[in-house]
PDB file of N, CA and C in Angstrom:
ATOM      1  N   UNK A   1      71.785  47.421 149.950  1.00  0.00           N
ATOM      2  CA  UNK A   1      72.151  47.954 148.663  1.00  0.00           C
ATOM      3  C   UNK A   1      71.307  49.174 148.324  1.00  0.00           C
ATOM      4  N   UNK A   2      69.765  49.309 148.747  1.00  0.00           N
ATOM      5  CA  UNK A   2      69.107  50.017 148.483  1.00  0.00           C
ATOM      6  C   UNK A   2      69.084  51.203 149.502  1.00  0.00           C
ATOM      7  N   UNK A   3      69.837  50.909 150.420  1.00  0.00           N
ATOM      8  CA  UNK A   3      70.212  52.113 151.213  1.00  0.00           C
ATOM      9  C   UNK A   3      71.437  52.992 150.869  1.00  0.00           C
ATOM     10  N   UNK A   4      72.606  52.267 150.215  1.00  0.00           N
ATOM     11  CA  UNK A   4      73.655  52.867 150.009  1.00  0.00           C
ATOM     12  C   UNK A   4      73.582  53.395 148.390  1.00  0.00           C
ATOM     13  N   UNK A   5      72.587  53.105 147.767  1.00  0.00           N
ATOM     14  CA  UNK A   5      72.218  53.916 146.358  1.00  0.00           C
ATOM     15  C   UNK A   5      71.468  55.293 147.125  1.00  0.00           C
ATOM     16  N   UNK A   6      70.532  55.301 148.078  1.00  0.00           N
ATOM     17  CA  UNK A   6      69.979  56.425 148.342  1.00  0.00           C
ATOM     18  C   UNK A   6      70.669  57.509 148.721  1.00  0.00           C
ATOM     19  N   UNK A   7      71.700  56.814 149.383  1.00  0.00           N
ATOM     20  CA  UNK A   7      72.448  57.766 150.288  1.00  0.00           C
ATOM     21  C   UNK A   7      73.434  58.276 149.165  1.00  0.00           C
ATOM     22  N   UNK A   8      74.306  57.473 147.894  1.00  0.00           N
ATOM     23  CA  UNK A   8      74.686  57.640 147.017  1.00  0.00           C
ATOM     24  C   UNK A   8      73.558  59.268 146.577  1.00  0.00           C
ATOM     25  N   UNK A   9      73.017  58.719 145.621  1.00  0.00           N
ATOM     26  CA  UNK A   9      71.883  60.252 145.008  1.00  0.00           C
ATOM     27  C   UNK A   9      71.694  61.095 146.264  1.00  0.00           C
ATOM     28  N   UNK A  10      71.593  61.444 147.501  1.00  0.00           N
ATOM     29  CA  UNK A  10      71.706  62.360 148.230  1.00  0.00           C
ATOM     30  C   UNK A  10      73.035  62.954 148.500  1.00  0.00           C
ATOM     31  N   UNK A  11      73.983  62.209 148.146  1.00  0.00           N
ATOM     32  CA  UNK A  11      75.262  63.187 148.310  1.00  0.00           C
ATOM     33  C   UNK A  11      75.750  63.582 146.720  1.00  0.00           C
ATOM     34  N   UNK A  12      75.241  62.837 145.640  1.00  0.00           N
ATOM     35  CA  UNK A  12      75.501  63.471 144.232  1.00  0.00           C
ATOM     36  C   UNK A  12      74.577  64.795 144.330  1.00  0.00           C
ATOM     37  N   UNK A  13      73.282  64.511 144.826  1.00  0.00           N
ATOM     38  CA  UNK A  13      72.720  66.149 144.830  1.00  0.00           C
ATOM     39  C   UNK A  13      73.332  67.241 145.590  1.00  0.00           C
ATOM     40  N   UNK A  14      73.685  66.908 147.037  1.00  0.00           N
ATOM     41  CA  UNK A  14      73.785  68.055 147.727  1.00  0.00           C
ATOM     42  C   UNK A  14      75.485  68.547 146.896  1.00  0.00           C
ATOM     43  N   UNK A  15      76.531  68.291 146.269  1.00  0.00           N
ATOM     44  CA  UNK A  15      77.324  68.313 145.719  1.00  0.00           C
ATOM     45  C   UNK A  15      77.110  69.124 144.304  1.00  0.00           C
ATOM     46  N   UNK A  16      75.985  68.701 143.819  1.00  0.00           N
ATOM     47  CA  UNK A  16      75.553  69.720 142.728  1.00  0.00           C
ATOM     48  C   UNK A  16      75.407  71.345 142.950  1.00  0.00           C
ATOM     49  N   UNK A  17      74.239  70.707 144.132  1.00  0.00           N
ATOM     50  CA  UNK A  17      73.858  71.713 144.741  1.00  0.00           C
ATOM     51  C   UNK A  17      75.192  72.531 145.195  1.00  0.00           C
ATOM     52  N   UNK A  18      76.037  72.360 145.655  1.00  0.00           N
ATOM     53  CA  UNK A  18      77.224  73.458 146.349  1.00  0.00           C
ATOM     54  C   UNK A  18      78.006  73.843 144.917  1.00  0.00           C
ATOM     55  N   UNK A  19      78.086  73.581 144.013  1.00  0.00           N
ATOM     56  CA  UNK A  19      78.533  73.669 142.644  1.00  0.00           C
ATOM     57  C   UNK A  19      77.827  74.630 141.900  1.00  0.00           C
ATOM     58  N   UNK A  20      76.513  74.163 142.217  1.00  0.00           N
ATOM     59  CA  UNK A  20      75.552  75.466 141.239  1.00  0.00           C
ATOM     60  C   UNK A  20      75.810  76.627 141.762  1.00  0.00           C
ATOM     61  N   UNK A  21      75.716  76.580 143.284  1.00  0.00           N
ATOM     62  CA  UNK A  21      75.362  77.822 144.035  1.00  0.00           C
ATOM     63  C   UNK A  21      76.854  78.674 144.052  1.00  0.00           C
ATOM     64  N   UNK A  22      77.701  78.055 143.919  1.00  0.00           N
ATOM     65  CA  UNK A  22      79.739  78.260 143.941  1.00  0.00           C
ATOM     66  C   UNK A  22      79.561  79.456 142.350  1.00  0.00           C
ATOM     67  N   UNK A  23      79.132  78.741 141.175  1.00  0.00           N
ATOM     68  CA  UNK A  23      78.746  79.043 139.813  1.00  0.00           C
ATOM     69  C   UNK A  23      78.079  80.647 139.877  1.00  0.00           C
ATOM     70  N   UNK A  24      76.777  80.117 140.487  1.00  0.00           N
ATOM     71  CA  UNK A  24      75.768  81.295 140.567  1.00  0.00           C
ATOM     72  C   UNK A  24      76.565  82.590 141.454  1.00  0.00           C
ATOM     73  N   UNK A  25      76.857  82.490 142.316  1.00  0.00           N
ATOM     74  CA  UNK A  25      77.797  83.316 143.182  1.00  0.00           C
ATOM     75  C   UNK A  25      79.129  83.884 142.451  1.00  0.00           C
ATOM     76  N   UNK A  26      79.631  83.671 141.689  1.00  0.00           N
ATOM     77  CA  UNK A  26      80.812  83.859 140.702  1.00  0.00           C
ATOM     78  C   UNK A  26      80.339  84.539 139.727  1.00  0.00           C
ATOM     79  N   UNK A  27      79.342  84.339 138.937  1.00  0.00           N
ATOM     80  CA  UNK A  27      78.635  84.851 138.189  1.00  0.00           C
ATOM     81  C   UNK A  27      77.901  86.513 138.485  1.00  0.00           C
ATOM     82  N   UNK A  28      77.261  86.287 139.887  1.00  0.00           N
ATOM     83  CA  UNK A  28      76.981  87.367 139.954  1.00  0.00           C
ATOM     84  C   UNK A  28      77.991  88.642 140.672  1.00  0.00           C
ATOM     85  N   UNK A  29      79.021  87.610 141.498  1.00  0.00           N
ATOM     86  CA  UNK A  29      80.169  89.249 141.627  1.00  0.00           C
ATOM     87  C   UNK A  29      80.612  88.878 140.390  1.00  0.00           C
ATOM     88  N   UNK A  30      80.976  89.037 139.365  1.00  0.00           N
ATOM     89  CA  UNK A  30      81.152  89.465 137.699  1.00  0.00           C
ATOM     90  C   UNK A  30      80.265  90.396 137.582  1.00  0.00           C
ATOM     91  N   UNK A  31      79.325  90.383 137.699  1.00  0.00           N
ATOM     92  CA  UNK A  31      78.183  91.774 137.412  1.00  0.00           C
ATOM     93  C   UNK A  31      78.449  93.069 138.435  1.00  0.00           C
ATOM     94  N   UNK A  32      78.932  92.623 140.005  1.00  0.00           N
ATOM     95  CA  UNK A  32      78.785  93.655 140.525  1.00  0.00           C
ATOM     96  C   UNK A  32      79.948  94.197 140.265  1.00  0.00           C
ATOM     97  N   UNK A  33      81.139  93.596 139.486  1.00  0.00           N
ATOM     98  CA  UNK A  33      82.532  94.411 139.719  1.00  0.00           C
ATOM     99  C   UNK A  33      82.552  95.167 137.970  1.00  0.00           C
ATOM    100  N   UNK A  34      81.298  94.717 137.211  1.00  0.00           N
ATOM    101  CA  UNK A  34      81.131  95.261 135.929  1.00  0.00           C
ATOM    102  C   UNK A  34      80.085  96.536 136.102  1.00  0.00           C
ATOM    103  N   UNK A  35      79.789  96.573 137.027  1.00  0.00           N
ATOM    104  CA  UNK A  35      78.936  97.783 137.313  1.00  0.00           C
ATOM    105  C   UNK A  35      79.988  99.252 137.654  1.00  0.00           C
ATOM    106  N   UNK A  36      80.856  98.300 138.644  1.00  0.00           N
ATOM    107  CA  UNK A  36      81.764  99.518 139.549  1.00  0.00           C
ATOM    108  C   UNK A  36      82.893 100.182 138.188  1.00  0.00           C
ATOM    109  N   UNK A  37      82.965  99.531 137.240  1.00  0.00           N
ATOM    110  CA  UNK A  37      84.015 100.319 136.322  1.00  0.00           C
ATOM    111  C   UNK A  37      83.807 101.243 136.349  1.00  0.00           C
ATOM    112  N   UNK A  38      85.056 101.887 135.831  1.00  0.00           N
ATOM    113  CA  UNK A  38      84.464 103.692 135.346  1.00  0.00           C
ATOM    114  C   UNK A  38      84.502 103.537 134.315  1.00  0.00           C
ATOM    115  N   UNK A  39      83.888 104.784 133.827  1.00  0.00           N
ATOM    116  CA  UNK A  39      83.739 104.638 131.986  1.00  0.00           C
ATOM    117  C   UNK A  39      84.759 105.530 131.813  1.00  0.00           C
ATOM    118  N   UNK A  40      85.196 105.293 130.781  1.00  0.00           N
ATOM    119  CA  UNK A  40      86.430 105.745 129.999  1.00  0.00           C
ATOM    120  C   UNK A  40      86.069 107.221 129.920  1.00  0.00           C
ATOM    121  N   UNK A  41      86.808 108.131 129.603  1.00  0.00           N
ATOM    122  CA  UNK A  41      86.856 109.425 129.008  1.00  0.00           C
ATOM    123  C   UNK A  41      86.671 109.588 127.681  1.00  0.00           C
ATOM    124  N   UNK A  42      86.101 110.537 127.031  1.00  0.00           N
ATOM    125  CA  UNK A  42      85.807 109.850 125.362  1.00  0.00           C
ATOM    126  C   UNK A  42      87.438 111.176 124.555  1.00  0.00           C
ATOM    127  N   UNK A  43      87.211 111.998 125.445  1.00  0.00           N
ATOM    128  CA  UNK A  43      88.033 113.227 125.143  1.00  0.00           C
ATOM    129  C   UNK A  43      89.724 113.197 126.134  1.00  0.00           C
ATOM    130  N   UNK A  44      90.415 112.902 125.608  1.00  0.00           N
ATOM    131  CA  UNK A  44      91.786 112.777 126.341  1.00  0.00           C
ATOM    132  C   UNK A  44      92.337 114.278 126.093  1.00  0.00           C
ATOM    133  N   UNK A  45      93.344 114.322 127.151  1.00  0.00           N
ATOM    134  CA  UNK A  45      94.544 115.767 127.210  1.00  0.00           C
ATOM    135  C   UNK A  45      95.877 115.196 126.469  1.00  0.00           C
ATOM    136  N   UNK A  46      96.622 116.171 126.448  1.00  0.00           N
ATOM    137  CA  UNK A  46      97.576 115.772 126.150  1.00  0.00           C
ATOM    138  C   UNK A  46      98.675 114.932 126.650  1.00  0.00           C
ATOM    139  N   UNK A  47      98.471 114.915 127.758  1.00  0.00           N
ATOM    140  CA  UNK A  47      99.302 114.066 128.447  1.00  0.00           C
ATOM    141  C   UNK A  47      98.761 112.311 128.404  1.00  0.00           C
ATOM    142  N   UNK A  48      97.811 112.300 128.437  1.00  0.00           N
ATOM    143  CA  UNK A  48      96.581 111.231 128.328  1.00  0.00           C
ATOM    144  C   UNK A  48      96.961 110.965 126.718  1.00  0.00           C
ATOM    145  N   UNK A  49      96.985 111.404 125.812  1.00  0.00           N
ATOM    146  CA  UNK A  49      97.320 111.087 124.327  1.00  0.00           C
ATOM    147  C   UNK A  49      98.997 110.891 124.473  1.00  0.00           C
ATOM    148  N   UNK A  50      99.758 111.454 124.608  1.00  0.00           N
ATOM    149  CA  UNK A  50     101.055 111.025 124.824  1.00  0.00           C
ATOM    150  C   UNK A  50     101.248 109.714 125.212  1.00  0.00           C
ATOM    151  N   UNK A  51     100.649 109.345 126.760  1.00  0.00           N
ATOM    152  CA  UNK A  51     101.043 108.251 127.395  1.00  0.00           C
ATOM    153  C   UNK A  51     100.169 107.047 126.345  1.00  0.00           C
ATOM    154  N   UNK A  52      99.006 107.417 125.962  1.00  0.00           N
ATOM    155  CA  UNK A  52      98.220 106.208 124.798  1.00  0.00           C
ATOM    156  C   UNK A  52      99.175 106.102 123.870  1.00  0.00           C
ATOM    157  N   UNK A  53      99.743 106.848 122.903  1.00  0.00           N
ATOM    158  CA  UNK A  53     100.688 106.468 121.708  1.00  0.00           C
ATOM    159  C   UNK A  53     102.045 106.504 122.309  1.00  0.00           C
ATOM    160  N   UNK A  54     102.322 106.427 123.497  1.00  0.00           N
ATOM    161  CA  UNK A  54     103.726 106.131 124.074  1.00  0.00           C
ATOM    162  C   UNK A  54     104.740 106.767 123.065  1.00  0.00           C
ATOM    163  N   UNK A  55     104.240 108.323 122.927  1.00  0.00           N
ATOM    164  CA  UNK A  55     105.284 109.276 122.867  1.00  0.00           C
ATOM    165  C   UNK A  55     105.299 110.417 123.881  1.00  0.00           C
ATOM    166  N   UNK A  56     106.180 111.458 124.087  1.00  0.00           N
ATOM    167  CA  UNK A  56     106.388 112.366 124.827  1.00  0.00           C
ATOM    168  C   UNK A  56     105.048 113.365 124.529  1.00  0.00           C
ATOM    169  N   UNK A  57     105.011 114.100 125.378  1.00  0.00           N
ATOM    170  CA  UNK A  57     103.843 115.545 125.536  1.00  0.00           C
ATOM    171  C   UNK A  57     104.569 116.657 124.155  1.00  0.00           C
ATOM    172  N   UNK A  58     105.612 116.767 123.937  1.00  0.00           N
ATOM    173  CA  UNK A  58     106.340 117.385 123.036  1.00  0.00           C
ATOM    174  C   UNK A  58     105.802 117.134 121.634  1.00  0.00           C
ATOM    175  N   UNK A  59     106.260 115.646 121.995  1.00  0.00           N
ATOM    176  CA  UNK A  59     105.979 115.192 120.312  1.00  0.00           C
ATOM    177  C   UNK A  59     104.098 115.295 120.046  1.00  0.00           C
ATOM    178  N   UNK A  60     103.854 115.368 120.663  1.00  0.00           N
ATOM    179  CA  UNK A  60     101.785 115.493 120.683  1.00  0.00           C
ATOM    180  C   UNK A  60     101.456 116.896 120.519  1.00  0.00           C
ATOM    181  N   UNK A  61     102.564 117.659 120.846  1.00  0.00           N
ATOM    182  CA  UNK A  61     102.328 119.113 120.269  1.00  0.00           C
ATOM    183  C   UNK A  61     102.829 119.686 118.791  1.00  0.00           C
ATOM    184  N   UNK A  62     104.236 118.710 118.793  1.00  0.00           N
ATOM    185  CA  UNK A  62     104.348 118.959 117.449  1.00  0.00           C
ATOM    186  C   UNK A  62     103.220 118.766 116.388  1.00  0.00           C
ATOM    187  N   UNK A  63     102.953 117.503 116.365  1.00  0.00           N
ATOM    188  CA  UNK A  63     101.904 116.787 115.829  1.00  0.00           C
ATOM    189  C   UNK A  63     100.631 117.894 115.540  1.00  0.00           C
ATOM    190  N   UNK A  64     100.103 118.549 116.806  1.00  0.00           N
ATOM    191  CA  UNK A  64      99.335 119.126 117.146  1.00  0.00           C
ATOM    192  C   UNK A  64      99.131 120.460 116.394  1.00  0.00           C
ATOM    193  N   UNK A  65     100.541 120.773 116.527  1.00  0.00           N
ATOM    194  CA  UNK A  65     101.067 122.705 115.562  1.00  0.00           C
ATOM    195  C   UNK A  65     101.697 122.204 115.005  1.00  0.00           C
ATOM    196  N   UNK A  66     101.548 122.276 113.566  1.00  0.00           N
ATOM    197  CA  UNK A  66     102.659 121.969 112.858  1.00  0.00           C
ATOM    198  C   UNK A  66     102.268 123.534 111.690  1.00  0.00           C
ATOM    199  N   UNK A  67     103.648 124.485 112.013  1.00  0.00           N
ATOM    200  CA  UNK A  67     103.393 125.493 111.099  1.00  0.00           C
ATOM    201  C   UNK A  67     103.047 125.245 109.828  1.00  0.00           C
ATOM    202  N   UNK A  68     102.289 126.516 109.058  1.00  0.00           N
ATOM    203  CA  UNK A  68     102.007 126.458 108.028  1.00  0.00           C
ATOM    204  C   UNK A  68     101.927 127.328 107.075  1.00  0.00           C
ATOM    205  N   UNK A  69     103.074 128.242 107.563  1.00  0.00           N
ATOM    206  CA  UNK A  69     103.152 129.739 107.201  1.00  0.00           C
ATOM    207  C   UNK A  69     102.979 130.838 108.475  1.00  0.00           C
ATOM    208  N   UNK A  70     102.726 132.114 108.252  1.00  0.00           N
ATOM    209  CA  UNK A  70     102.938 133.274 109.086  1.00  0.00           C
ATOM    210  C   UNK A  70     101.955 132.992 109.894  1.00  0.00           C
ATOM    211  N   UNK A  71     101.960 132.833 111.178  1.00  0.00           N
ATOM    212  CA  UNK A  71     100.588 132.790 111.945  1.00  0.00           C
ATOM    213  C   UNK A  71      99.170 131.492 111.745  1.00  0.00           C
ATOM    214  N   UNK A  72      99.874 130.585 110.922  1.00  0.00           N
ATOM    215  CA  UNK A  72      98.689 129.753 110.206  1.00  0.00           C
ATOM    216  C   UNK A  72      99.267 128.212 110.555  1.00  0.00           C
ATOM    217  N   UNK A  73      98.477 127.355 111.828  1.00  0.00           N
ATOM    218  CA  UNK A  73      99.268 126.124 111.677  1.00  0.00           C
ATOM    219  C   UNK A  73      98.054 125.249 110.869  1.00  0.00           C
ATOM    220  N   UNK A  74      98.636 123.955 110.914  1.00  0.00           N
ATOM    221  CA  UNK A  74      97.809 122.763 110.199  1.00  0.00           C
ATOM    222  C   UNK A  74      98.133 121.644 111.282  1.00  0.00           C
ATOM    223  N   UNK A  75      96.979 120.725 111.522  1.00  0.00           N
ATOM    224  CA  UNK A  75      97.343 119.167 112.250  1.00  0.00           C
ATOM    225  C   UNK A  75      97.289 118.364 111.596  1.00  0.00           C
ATOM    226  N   UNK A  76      98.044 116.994 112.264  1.00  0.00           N
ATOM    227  CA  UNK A  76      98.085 116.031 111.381  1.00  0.00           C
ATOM    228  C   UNK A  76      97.196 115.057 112.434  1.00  0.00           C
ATOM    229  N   UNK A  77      97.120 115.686 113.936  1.00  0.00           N
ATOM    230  CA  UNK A  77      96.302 115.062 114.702  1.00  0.00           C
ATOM    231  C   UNK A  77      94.977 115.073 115.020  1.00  0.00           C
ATOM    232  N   UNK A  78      94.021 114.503 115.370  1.00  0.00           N
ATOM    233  CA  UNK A  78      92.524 115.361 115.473  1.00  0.00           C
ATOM    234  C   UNK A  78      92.678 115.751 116.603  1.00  0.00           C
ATOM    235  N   UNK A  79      92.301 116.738 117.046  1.00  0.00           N
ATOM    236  CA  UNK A  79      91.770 117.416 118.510  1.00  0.00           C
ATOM    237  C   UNK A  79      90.648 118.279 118.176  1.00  0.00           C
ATOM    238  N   UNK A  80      90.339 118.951 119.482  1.00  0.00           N
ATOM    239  CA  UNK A  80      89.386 119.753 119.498  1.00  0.00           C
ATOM    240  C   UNK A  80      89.911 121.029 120.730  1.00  0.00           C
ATOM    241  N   UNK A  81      89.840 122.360 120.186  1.00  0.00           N
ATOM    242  CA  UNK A  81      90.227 123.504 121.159  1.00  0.00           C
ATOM    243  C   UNK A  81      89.584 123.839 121.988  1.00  0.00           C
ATOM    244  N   UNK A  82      89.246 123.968 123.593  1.00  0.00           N
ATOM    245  CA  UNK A  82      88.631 124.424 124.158  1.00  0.00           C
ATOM    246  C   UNK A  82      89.370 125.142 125.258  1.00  0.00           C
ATOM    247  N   UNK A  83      88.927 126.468 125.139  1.00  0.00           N
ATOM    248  CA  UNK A  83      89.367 127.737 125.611  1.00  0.00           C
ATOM    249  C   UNK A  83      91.416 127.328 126.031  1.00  0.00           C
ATOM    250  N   UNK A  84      91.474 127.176 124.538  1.00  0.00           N
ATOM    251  CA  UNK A  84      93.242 127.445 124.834  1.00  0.00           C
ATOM    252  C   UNK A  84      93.834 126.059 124.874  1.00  0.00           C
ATOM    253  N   UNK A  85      92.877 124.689 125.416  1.00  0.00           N
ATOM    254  CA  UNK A  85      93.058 123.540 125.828  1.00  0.00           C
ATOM    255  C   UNK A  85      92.828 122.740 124.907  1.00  0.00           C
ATOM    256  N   UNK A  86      94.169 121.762 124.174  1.00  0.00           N
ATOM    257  CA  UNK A  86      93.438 120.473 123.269  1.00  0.00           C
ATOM    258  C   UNK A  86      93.084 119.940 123.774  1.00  0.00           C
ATOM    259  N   UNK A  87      92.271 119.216 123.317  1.00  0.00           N
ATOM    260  CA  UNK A  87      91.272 117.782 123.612  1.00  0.00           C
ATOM    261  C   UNK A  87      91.315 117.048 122.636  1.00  0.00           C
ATOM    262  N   UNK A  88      92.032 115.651 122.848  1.00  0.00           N
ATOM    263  CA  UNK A  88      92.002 114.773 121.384  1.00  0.00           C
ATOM    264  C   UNK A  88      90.734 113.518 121.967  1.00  0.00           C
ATOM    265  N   UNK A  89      89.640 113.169 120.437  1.00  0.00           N
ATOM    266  CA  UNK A  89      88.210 112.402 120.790  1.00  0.00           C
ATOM    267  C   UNK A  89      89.343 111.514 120.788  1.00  0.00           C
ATOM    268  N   UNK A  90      89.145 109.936 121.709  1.00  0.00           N
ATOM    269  CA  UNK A  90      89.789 108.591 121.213  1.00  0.00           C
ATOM    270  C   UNK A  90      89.629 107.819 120.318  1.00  0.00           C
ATOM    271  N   UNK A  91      88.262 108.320 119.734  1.00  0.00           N
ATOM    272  CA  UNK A  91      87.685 107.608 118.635  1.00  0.00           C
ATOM    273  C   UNK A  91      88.594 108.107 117.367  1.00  0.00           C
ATOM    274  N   UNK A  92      88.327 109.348 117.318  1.00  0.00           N
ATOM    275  CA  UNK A  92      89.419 109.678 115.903  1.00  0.00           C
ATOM    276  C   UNK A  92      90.726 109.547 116.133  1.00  0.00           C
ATOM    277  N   UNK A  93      91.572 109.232 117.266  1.00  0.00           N
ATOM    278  CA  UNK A  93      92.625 109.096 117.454  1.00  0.00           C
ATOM    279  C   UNK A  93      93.269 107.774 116.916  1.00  0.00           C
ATOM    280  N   UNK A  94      92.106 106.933 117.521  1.00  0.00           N
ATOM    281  CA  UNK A  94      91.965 105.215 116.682  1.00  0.00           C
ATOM    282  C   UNK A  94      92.082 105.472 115.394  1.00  0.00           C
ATOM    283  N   UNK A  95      90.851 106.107 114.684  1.00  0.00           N
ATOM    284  CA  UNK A  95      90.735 106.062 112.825  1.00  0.00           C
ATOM    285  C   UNK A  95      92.006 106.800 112.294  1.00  0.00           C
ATOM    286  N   UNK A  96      92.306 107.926 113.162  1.00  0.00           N
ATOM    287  CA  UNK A  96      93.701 108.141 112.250  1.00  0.00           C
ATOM    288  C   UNK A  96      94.706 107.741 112.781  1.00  0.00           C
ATOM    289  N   UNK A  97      95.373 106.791 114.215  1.00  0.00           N
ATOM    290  CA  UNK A  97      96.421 105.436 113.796  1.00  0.00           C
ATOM    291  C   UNK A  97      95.767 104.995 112.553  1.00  0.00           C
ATOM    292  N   UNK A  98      94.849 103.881 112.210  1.00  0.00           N
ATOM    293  CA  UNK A  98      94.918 103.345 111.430  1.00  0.00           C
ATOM    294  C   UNK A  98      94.969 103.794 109.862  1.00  0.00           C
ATOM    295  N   UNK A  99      95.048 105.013 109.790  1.00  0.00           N
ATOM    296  CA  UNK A  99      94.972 105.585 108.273  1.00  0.00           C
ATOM    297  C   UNK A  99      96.490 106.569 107.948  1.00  0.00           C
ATOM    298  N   UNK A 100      96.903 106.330 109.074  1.00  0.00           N
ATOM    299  CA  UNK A 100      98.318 106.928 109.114  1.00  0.00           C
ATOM    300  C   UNK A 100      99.172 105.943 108.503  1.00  0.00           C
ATOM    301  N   UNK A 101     100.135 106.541 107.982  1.00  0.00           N
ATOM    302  CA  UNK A 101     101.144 105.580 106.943  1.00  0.00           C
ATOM    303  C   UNK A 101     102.448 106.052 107.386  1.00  0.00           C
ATOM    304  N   UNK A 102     103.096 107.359 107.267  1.00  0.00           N
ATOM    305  CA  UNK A 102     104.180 108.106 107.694  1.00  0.00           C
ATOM    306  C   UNK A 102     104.011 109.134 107.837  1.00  0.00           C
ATOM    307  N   UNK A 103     104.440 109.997 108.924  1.00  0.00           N
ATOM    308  CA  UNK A 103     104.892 111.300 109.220  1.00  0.00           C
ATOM    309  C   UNK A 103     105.914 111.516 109.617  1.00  0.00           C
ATOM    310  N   UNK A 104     106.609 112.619 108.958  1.00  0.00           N
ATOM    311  CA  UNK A 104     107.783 112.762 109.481  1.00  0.00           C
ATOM    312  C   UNK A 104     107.428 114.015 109.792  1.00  0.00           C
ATOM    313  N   UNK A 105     107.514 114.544 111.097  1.00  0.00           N
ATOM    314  CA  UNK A 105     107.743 116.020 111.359  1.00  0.00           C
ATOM    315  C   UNK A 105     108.823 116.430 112.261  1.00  0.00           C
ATOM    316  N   UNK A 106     109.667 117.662 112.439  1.00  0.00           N
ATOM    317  CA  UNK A 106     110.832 117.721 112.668  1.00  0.00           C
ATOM    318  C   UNK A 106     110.851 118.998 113.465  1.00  0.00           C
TER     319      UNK A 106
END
């Protein structure tokens, strides 16, 4: 009896044991495949803002120029101009979805 309890607790351990180590091993590729991400872009193009609000490149320009008289537009979108090129941040793209109510532009 006192042999088959021993042998009992030597196979509940080594069983732990392949469990912890199964655990620990899982755990740490989670870290190595959280390392390999890429980091996001903080500044999107237009095409990159289109495909995020799943509208056309068109409609992201409207948005973008919307006249405002002779030579003078206004946005309703945030971007930023660089040499000729929008750049919309994702961060303000987020705050104004959420503060947007309706636009109609045509």
């Amino acid at each position: 009896m006192k042999n088959n309890l021993f042998a009992l607790s030597i196979f509940s351990l080594a069983v732990s044991f392949v469990i912890g180590c199964w655990l620990i091993s899982n755990s740490l590729s989670g870290i190595k495949n959280y390392n390999k991400k890429e980091t996001q872009h903080q500044l999107l193009t237009k095409s990159e803002v289109a495909n995020y609000l799943g509208i056309s490149s068109e409609e992201v320009q409207k948005l973008t120029e919307i006249t405002n008289g002779e030579n003078s537009f206004t946005s309703e979108i945030p971007h930023i101009k660089i040499d000729k090129i929008d750049y919309y941040p994702k961060k303000a793209i987020d705050k104004w979805l959420l503060n947007t109510q309706l636009i109609v532009v045509q």
